[in-house]
C-alpha atoms as a PDB file:
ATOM      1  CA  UNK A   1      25.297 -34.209  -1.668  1.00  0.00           C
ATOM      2  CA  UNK A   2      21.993 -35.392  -2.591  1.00  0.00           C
ATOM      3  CA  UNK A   3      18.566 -33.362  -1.517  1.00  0.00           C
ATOM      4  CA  UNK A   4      15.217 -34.869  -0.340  1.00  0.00           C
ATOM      5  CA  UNK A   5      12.825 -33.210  -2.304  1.00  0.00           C
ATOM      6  CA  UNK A   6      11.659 -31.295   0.455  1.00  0.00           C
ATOM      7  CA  UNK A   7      14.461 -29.882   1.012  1.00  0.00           C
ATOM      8  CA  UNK A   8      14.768 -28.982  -2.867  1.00  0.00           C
ATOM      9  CA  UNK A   9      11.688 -27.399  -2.885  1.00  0.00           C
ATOM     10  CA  UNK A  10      12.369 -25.656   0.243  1.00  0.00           C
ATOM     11  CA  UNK A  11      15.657 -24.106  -1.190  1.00  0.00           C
ATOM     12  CA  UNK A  12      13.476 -23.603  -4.746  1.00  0.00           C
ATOM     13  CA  UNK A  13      11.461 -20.912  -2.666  1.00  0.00           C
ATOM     14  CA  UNK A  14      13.850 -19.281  -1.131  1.00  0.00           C
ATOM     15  CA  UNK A  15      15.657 -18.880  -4.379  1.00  0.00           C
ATOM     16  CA  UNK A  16      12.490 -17.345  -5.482  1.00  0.00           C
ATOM     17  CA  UNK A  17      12.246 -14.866  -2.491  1.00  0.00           C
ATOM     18  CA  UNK A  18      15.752 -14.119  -2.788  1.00  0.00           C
ATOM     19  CA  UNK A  19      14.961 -13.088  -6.263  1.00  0.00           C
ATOM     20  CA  UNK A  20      11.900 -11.066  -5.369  1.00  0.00           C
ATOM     21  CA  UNK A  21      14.093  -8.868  -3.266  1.00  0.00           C
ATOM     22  CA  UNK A  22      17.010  -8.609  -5.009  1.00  0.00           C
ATOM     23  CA  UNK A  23      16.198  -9.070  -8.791  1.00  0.00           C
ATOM     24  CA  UNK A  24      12.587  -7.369  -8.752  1.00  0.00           C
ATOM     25  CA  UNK A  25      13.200  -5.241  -5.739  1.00  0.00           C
ATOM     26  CA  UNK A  26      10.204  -5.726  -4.177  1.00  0.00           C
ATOM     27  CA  UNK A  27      10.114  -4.857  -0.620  1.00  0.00           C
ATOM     28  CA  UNK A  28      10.349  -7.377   2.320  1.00  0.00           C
ATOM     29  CA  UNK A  29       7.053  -7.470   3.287  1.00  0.00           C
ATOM     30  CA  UNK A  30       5.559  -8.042  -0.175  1.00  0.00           C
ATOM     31  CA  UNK A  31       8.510 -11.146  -0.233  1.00  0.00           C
ATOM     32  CA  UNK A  32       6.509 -12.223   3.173  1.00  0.00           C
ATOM     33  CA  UNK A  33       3.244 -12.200   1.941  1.00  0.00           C
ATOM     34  CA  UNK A  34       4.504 -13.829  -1.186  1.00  0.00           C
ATOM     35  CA  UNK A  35       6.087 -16.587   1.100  1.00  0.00           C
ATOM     36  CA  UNK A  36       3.102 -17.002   3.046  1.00  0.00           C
ATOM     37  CA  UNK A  37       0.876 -18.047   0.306  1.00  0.00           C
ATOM     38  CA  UNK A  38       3.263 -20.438  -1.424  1.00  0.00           C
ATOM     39  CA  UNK A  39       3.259 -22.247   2.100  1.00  0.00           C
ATOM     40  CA  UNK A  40      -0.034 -21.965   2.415  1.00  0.00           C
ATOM     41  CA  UNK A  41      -0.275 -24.240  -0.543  1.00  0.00           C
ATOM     42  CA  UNK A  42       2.353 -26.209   0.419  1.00  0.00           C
ATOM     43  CA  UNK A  43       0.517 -26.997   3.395  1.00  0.00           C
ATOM     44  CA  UNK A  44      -2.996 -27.736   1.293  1.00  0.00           C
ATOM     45  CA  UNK A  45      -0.557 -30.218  -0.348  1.00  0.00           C
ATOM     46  CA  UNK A  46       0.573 -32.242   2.026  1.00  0.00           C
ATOM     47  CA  UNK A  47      -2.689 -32.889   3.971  1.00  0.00           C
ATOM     48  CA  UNK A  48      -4.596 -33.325   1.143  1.00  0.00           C
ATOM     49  CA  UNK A  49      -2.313 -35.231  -1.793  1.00  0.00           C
ATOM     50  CA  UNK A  50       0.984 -36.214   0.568  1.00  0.00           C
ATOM     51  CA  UNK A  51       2.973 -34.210  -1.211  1.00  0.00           C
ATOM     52  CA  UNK A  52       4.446 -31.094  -0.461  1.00  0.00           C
ATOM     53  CA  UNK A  53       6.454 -30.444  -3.258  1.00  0.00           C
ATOM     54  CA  UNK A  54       4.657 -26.971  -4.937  1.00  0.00           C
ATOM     55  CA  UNK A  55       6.539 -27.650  -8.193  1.00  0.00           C
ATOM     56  CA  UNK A  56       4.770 -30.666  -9.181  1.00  0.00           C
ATOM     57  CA  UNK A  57       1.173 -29.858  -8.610  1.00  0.00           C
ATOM     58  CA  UNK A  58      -1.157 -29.897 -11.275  1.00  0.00           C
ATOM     59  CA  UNK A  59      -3.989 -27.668 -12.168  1.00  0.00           C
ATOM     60  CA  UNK A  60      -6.690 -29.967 -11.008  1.00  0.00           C
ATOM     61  CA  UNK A  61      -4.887 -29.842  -7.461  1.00  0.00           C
ATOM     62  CA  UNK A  62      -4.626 -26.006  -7.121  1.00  0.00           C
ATOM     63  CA  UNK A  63      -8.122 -26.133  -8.656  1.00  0.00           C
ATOM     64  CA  UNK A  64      -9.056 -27.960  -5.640  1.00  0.00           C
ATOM     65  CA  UNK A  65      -7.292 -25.460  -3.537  1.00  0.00           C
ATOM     66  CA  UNK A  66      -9.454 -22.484  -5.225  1.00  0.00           C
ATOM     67  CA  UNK A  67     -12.528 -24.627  -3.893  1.00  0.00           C
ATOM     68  CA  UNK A  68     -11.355 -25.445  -0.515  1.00  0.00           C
ATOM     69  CA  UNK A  69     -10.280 -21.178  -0.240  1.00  0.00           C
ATOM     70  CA  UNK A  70     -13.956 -20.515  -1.670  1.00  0.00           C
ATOM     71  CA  UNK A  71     -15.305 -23.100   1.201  1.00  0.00           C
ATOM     72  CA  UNK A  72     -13.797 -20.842   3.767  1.00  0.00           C
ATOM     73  CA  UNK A  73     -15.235 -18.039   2.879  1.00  0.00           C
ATOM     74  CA  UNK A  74     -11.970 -16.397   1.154  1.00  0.00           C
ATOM     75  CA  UNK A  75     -12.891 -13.347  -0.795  1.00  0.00           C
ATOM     76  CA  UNK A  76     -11.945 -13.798  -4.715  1.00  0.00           C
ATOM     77  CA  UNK A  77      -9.612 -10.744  -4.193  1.00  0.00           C
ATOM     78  CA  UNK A  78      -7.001 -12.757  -1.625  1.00  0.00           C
ATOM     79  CA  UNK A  79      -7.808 -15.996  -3.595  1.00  0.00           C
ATOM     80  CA  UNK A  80      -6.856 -14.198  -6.574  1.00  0.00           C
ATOM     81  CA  UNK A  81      -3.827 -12.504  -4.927  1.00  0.00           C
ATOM     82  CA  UNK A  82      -2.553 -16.527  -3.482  1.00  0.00           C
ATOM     83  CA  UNK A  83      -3.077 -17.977  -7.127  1.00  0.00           C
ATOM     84  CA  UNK A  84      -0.790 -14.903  -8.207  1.00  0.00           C
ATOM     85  CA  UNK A  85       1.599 -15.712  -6.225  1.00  0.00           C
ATOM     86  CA  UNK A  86       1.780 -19.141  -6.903  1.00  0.00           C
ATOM     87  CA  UNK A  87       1.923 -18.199 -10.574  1.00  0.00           C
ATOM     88  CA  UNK A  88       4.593 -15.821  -9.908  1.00  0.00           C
ATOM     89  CA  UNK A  89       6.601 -18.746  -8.379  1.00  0.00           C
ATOM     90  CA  UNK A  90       5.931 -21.348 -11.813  1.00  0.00           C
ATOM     91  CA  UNK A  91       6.877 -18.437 -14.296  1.00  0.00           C
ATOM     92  CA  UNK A  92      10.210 -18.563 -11.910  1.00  0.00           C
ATOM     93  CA  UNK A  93      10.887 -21.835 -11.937  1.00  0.00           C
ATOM     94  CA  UNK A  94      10.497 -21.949 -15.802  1.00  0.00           C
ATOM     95  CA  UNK A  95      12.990 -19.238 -16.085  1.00  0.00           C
ATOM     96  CA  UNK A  96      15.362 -21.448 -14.234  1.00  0.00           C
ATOM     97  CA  UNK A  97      14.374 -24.424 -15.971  1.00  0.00           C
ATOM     98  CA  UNK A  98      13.395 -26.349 -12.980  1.00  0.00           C
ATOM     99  CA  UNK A  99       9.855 -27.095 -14.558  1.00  0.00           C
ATOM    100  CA  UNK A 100       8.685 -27.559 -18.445  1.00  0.00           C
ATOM    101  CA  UNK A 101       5.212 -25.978 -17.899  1.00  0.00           C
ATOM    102  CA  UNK A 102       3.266 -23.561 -15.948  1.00  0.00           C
ATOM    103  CA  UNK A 103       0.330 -25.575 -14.568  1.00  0.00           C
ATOM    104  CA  UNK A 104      -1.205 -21.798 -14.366  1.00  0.00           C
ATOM    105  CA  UNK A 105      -0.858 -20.782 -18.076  1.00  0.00           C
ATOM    106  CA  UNK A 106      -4.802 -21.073 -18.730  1.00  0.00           C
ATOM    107  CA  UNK A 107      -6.086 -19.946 -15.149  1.00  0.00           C
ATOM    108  CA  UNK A 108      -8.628 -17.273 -15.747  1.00  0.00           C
ATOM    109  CA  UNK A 109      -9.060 -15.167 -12.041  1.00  0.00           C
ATOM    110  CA  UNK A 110     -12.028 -15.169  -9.998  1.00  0.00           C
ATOM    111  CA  UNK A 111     -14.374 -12.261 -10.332  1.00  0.00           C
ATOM    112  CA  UNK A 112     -14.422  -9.365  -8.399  1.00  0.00           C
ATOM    113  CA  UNK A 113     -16.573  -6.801  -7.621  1.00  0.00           C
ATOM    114  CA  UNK A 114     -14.775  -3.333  -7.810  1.00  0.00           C
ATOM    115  CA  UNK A 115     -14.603  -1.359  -4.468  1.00  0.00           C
ATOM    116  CA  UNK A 116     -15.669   2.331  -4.810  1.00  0.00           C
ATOM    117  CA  UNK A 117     -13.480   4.263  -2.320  1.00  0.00           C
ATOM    118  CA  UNK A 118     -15.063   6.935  -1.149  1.00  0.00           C
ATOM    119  CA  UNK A 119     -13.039   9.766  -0.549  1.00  0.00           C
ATOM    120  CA  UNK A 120     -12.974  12.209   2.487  1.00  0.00           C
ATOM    121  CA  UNK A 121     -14.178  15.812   1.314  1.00  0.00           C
ATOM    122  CA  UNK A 122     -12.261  19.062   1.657  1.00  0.00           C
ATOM    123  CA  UNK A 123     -14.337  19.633   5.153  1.00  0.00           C
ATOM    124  CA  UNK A 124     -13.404  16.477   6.334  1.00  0.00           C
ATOM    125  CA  UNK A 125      -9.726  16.718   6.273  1.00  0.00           C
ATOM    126  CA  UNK A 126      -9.937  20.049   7.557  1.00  0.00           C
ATOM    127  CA  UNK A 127     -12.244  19.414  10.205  1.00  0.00           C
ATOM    128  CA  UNK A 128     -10.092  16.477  11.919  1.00  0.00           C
ATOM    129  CA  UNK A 129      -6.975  19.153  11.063  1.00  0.00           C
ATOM    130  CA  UNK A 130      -8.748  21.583  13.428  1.00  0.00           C
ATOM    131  CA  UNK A 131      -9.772  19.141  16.121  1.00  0.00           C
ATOM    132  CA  UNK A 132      -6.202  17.943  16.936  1.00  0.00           C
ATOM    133  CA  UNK A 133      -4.922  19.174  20.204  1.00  0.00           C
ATOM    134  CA  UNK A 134      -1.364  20.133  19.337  1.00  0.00           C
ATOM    135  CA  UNK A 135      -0.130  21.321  22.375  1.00  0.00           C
ATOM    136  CA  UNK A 136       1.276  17.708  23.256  1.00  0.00           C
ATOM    137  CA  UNK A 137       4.101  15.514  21.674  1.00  0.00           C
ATOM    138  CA  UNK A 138       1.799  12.924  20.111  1.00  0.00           C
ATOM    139  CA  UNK A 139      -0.868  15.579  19.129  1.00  0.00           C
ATOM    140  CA  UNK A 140       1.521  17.668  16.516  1.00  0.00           C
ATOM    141  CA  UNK A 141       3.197  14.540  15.479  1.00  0.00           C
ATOM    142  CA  UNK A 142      -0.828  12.961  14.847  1.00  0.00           C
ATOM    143  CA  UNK A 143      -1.383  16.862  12.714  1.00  0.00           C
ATOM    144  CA  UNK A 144       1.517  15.796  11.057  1.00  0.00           C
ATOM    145  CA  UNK A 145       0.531  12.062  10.345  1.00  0.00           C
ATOM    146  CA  UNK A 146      -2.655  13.745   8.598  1.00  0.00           C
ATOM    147  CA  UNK A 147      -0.826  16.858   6.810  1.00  0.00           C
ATOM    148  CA  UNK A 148       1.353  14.945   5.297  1.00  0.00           C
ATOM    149  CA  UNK A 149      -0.649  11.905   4.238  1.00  0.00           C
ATOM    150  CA  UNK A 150      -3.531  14.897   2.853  1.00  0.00           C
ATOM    151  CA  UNK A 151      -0.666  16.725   1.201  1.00  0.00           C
ATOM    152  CA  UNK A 152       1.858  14.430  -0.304  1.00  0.00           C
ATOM    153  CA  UNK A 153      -0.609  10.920  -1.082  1.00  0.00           C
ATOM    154  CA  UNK A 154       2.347   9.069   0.834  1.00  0.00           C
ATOM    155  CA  UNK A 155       1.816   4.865   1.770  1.00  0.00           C
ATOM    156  CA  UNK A 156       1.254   3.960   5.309  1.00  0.00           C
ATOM    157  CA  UNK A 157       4.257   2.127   5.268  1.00  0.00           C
ATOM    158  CA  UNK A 158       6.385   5.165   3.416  1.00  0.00           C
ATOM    159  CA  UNK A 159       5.599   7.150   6.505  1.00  0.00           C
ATOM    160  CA  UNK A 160       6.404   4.626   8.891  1.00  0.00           C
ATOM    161  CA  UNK A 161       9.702   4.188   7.184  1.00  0.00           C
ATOM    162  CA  UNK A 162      10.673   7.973   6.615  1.00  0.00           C
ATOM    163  CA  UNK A 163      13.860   8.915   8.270  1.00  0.00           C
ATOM    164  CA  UNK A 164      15.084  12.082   9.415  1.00  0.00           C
ATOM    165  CA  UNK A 165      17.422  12.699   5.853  1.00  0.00           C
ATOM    166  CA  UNK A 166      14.230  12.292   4.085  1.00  0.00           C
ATOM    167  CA  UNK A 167      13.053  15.699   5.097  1.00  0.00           C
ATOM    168  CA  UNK A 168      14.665  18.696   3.849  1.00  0.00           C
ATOM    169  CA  UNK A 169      13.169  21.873   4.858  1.00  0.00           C
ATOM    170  CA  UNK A 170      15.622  24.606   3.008  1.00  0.00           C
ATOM    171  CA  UNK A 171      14.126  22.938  -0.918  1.00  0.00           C
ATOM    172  CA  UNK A 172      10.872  22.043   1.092  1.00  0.00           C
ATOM    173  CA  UNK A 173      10.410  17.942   0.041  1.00  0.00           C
ATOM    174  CA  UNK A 174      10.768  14.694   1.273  1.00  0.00           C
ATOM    175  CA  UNK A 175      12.420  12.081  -0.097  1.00  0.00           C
ATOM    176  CA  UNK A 176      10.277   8.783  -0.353  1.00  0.00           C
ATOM    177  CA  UNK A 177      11.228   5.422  -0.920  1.00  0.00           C
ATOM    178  CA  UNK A 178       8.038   3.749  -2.329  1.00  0.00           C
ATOM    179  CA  UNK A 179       7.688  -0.265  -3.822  1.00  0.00           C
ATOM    180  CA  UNK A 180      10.585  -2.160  -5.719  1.00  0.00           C
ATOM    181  CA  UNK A 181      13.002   0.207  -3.748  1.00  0.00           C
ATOM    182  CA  UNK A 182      11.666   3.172  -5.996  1.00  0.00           C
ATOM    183  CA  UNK A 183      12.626   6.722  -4.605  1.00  0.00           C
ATOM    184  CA  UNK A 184      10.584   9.921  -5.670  1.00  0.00           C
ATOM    185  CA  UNK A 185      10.344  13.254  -4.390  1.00  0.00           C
ATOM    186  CA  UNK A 186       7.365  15.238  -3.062  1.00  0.00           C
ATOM    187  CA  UNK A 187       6.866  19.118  -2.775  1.00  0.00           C
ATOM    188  CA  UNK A 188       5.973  19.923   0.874  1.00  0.00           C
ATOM    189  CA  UNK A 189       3.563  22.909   1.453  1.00  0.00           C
ATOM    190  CA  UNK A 190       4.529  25.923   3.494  1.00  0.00           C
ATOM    191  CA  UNK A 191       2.013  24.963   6.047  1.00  0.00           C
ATOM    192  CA  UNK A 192       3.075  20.942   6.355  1.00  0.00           C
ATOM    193  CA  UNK A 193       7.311  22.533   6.859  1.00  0.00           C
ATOM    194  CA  UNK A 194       5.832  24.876   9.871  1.00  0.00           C
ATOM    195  CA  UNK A 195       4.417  21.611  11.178  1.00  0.00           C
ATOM    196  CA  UNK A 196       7.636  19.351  10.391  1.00  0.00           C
ATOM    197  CA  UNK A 197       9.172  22.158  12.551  1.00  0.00           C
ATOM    198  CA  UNK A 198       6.958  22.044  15.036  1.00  0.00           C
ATOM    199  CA  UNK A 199       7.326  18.526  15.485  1.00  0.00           C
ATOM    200  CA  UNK A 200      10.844  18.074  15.395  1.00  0.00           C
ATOM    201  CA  UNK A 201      11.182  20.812  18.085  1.00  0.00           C
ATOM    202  CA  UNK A 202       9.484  18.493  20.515  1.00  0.00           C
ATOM    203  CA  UNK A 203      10.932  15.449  19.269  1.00  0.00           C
ATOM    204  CA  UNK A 204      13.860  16.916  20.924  1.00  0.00           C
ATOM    205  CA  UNK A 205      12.283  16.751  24.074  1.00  0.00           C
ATOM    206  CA  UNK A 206      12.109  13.226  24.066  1.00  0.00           C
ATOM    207  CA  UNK A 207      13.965  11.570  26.555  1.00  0.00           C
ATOM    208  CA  UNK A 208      15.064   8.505  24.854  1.00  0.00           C
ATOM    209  CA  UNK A 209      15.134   7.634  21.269  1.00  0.00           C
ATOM    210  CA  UNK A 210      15.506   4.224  20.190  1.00  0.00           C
ATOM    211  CA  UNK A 211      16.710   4.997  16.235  1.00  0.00           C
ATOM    212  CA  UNK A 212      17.500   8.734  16.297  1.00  0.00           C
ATOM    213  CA  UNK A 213      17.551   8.163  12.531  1.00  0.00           C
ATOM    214  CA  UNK A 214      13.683   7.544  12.308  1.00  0.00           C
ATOM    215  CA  UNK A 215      11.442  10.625  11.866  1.00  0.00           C
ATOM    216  CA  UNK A 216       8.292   9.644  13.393  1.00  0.00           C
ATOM    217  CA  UNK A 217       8.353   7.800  16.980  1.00  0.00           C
ATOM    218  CA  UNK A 218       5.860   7.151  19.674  1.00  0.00           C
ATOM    219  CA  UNK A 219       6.141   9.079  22.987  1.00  0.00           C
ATOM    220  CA  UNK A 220       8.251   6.314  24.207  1.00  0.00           C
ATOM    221  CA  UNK A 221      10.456   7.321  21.478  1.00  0.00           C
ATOM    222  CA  UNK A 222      10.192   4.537  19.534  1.00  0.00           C
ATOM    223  CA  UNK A 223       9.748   3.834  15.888  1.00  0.00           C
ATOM    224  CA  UNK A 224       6.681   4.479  14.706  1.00  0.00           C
ATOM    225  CA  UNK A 225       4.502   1.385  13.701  1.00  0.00           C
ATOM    226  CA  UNK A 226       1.601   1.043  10.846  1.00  0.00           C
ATOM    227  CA  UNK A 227      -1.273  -0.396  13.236  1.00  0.00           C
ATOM    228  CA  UNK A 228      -0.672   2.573  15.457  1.00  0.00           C
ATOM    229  CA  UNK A 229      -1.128   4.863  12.309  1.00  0.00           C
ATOM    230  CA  UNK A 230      -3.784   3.190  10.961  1.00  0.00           C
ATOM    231  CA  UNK A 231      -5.802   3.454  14.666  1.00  0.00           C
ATOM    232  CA  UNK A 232      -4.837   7.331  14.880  1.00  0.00           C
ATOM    233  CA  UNK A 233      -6.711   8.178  11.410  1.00  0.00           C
ATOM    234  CA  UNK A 234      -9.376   6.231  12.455  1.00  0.00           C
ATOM    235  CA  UNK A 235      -9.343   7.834  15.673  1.00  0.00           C
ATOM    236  CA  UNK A 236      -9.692  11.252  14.800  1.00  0.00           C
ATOM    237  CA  UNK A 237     -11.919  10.627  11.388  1.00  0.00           C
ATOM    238  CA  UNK A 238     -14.776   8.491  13.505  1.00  0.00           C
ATOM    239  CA  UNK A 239     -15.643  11.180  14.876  1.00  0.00           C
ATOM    240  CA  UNK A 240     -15.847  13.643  11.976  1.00  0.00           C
ATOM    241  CA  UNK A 241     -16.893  11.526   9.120  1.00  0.00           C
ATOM    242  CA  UNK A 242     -19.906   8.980   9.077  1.00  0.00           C
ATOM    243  CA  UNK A 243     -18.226   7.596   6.283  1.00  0.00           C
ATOM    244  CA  UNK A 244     -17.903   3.166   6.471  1.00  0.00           C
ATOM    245  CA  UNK A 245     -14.209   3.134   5.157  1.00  0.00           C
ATOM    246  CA  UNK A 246     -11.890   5.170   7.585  1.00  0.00           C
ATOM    247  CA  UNK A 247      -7.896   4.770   6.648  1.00  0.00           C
ATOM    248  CA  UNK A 248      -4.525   5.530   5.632  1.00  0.00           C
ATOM    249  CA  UNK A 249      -5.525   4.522   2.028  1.00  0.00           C
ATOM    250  CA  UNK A 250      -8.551   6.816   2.201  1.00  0.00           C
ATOM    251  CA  UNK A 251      -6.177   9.959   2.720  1.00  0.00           C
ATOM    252  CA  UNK A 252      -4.072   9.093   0.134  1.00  0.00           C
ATOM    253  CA  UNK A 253      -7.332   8.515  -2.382  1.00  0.00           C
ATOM    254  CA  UNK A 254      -8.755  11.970  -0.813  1.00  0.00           C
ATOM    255  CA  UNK A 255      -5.251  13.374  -1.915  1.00  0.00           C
ATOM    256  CA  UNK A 256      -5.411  12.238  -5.652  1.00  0.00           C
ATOM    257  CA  UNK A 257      -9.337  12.425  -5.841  1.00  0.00           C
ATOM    258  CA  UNK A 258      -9.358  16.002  -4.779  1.00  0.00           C
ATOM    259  CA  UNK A 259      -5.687  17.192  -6.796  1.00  0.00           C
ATOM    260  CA  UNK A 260      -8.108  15.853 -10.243  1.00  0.00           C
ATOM    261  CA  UNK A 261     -10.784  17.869  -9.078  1.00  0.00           C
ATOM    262  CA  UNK A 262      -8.742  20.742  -9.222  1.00  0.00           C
ATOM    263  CA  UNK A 263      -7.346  20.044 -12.713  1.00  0.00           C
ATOM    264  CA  UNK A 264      -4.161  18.651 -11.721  1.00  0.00           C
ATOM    265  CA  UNK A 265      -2.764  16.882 -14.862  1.00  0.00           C
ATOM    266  CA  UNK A 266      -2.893  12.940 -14.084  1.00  0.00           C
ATOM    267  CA  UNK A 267       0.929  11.958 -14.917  1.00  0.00           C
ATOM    268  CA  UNK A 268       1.719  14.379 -12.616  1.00  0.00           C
ATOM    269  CA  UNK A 269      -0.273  12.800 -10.099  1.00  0.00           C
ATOM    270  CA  UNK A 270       0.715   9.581 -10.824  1.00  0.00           C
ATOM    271  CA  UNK A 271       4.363  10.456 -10.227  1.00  0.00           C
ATOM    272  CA  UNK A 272       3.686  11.809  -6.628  1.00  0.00           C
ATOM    273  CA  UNK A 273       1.515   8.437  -6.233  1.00  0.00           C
ATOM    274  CA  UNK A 274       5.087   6.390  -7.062  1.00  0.00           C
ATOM    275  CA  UNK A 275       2.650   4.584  -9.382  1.00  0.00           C
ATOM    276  CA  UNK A 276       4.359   2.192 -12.160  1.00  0.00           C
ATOM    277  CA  UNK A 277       1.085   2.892 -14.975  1.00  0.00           C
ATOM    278  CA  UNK A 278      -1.501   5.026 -15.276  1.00  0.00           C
ATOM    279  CA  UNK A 279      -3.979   2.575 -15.228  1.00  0.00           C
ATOM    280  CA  UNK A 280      -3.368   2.401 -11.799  1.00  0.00           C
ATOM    281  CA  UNK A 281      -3.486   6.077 -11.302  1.00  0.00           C
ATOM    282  CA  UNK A 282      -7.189   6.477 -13.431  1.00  0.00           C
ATOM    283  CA  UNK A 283      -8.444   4.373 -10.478  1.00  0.00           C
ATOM    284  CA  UNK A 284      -9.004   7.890  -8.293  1.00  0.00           C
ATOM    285  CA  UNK A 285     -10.125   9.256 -11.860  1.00  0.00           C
ATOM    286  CA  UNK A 286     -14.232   8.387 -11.506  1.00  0.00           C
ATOM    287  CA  UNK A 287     -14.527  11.174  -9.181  1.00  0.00           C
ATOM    288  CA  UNK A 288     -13.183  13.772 -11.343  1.00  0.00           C
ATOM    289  CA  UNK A 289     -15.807  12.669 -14.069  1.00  0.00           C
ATOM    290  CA  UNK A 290     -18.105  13.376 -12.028  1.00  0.00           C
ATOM    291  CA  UNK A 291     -17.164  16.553 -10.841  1.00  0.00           C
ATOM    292  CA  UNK A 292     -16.679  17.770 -14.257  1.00  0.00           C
ATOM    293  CA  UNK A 293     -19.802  16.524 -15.810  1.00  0.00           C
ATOM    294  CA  UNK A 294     -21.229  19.097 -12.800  1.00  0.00           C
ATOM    295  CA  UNK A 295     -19.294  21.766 -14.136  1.00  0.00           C
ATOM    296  CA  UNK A 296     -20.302  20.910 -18.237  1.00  0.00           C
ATOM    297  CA  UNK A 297     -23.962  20.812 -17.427  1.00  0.00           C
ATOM    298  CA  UNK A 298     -23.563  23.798 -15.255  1.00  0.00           C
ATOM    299  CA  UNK A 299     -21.967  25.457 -18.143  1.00  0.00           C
ATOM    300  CA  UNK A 300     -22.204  24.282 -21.496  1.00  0.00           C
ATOM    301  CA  UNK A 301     -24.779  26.838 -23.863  1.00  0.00           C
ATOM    302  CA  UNK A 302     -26.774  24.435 -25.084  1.00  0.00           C
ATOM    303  CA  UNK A 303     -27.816  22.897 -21.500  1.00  0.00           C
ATOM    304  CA  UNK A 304     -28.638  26.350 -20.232  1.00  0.00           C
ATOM    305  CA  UNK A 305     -31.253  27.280 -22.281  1.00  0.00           C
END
């Protein structure tokens, strides 16, 4: 049967997504965003050159894209992050031979100015710890939210995903399934399994659950969502820290930032990040520097005389 070529590239994409999720094992919502941004383009394409067909662009067209994204306002990070995807999309046709050349292979990526996150101190953490009224459902599950985000350096959506398996409380870990469908495991402290306890004691008391296999659900018992997270850390760290940058991610940066500033050896960190490299782990390193140029000047002979 012969295809328009509309409907070719259509089924060209969802190849490609297919393949995302079950070659590369990334997880569905990176395969979203991924599909977003190639229709994104195929949208800039068909308003702008009458053609919709992503596999036949040129550079100069996605080059005008770049400008029309810079136009809008578009930070260089998500420009950079839609050309990456589109890239992603050319190396895959070329692997299945549906195109002779990545239009791409020369594209150098927008600059970017590189975001300091700030970490939340010691106090900080301990201080919204201390403030949460745990004497209701949704207050011990919110301690929880923070213990465990402060102790293990979990993902937002690894939390909202944990199920009740994950957690065993005889060997004291939790079982995490982090990008590409990776699992790793994660010590819990003795202080986070008395408040696993806690909670699941009055998740019993719920009086319907949805997915009884989820671990953490709303009072309405059910699952848990990653806006909802995201607005509890902000609403209990607004009003402890004055810091700009209040989040899930800043937890899990606190968590690696402060485990360096102990001397906790950086592979190991990077494994309980579920990090691929280290160079993604030496992000969190620049506070540790710092911290231990303190210490050398502090304490090296020839700076104390």
């Amino acid at each position: 049967m012969y295809l328009g070529m509309e409907n070719l590239n259509g089924m060209h994409i969802q190849k490609f997504i297919d393949y995302l999720l079950l070659e590369k094992k990334y997880s569905p919502q990176t395969a979203v965003a991924y599909q977003k941004d190639l229709e994104a383009f195929q949208l800039f394409l068909s308003q702008e050159f009458s053609d919709s067909d992503v596999s036949r662009a040129n550079y100069a067209q996605i080059r005008t894209w770049i400008v029309q994204l810079v136009d809008r306002a578009i930070s260089n990070r998500t420009i950079n992050r839609k050309i990456s995807s589109l890239n992603s999309y050319y190396k895959f046709l070329l692997k299945i031979e549906s195109i002779e050349a990545n239009p791409l292979v020369k594209h150098k990526a927008l600059k970017v100015s590189k975001k300091i996150q700030i970490p939340f101190s010691e106090t900080e953490v301990n201080s919204v710890l201390n403030t949460i009224n745990t004497t209701t459902f949704e207050g011990i599950r919110d301690k929880l939210i923070v213990e465990l985000f402060y102790s293990t350096g979990i993902r937002r959506i690894e939390l909202v995903q944990l199920q009740l398996q994950d957690v065993d409380l005889s060997q004291g870990h939790i079982k995490v399934l982090g990008k590409r469908n990776k699992e790793r495991i994660i010590p819990l402290l003795p202080s986070v399994t008395d408040t696993v306890q806690a909670y699941l004691l009055e998740r019993l008391k719920l009086k319907t659950i949805t997915d009884p296999s989820i671990l953490f659900l709303t009072k309405k018992g059910i699952k848990i969502y990653e806006m909802l997270v995201y607005r509890i850390i902000t609403g209990y760290f607004d009003s402890i820290s004055t810091k700009v940058k209040k989040s899930p991610h800043i937890i899990r940066h606190s968590f690696a930032t402060h485990l360096l500033n102990n001397g906790a050896d950086l592979n190991a960190v990077k494994e309980l990040l579920g990090h691929s490299s280290l160079a993604a782990t030496q992000v969190y390193t620049h506070n540790s520097v710092a911290e231990l140029k303190k210490v050398y000047e502090k304490s090296h002979p020839r700076n104390l005389s």
